[in-house]
Protein backbone atom coordinates (compact mmCIF):
# COMPACT_ATOMS: atom_id res chain seq x y z
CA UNK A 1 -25.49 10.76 -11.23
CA UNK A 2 -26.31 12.29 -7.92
CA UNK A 3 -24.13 13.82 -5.27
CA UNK A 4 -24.34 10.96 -2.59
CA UNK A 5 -23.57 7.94 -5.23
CA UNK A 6 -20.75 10.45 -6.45
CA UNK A 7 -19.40 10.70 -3.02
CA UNK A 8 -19.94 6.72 -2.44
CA UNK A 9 -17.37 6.53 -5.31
CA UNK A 10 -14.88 8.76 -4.67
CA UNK A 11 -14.84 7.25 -0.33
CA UNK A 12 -14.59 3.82 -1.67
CA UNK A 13 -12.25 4.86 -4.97
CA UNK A 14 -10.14 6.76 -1.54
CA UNK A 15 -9.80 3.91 0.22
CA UNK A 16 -8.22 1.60 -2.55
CA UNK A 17 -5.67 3.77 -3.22
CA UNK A 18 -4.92 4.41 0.50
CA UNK A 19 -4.22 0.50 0.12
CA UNK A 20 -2.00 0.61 -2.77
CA UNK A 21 0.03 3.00 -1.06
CA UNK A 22 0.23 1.11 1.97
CA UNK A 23 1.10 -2.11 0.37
CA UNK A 24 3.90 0.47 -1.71
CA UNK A 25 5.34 1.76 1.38
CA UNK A 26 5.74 -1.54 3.01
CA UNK A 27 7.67 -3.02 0.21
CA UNK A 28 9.37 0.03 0.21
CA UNK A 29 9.68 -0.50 3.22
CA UNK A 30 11.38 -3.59 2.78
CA UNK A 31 13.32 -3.34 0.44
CA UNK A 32 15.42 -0.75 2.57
CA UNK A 33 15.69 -3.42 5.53
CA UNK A 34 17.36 -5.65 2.86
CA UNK A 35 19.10 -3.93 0.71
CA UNK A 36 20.48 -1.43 3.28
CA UNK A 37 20.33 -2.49 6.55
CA UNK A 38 21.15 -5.86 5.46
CA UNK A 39 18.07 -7.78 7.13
CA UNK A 40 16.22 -10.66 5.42
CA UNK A 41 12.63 -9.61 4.78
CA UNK A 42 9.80 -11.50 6.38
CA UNK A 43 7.90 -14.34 3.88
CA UNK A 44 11.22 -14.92 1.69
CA UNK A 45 13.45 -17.76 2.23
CA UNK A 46 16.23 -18.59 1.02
């Protein structure tokens, strides 16, 4: 395997897991507002 494919790899293989973290620190996120602050989360109704 050569150096640029490698690096192709590891930007795209980066920028997933900058995703998952986002999406993690958003429900986190979330989960604060509800559980703590005692607001409803946006996208669930009840």
């Amino acid at each position: 395997m050569n150096v640029e494919n490698e690096l192709i790899r590891l930007t795209k293989e980066n920028d997933n897991f900058r995703k998952i973290i986002k999406t993690q620190q958003n429900t986190i996120n979330r989960l604060v507002d509800y559980f703590i602050l005692g607001k409803k989360p946006s996208g669930i109704s009840k």
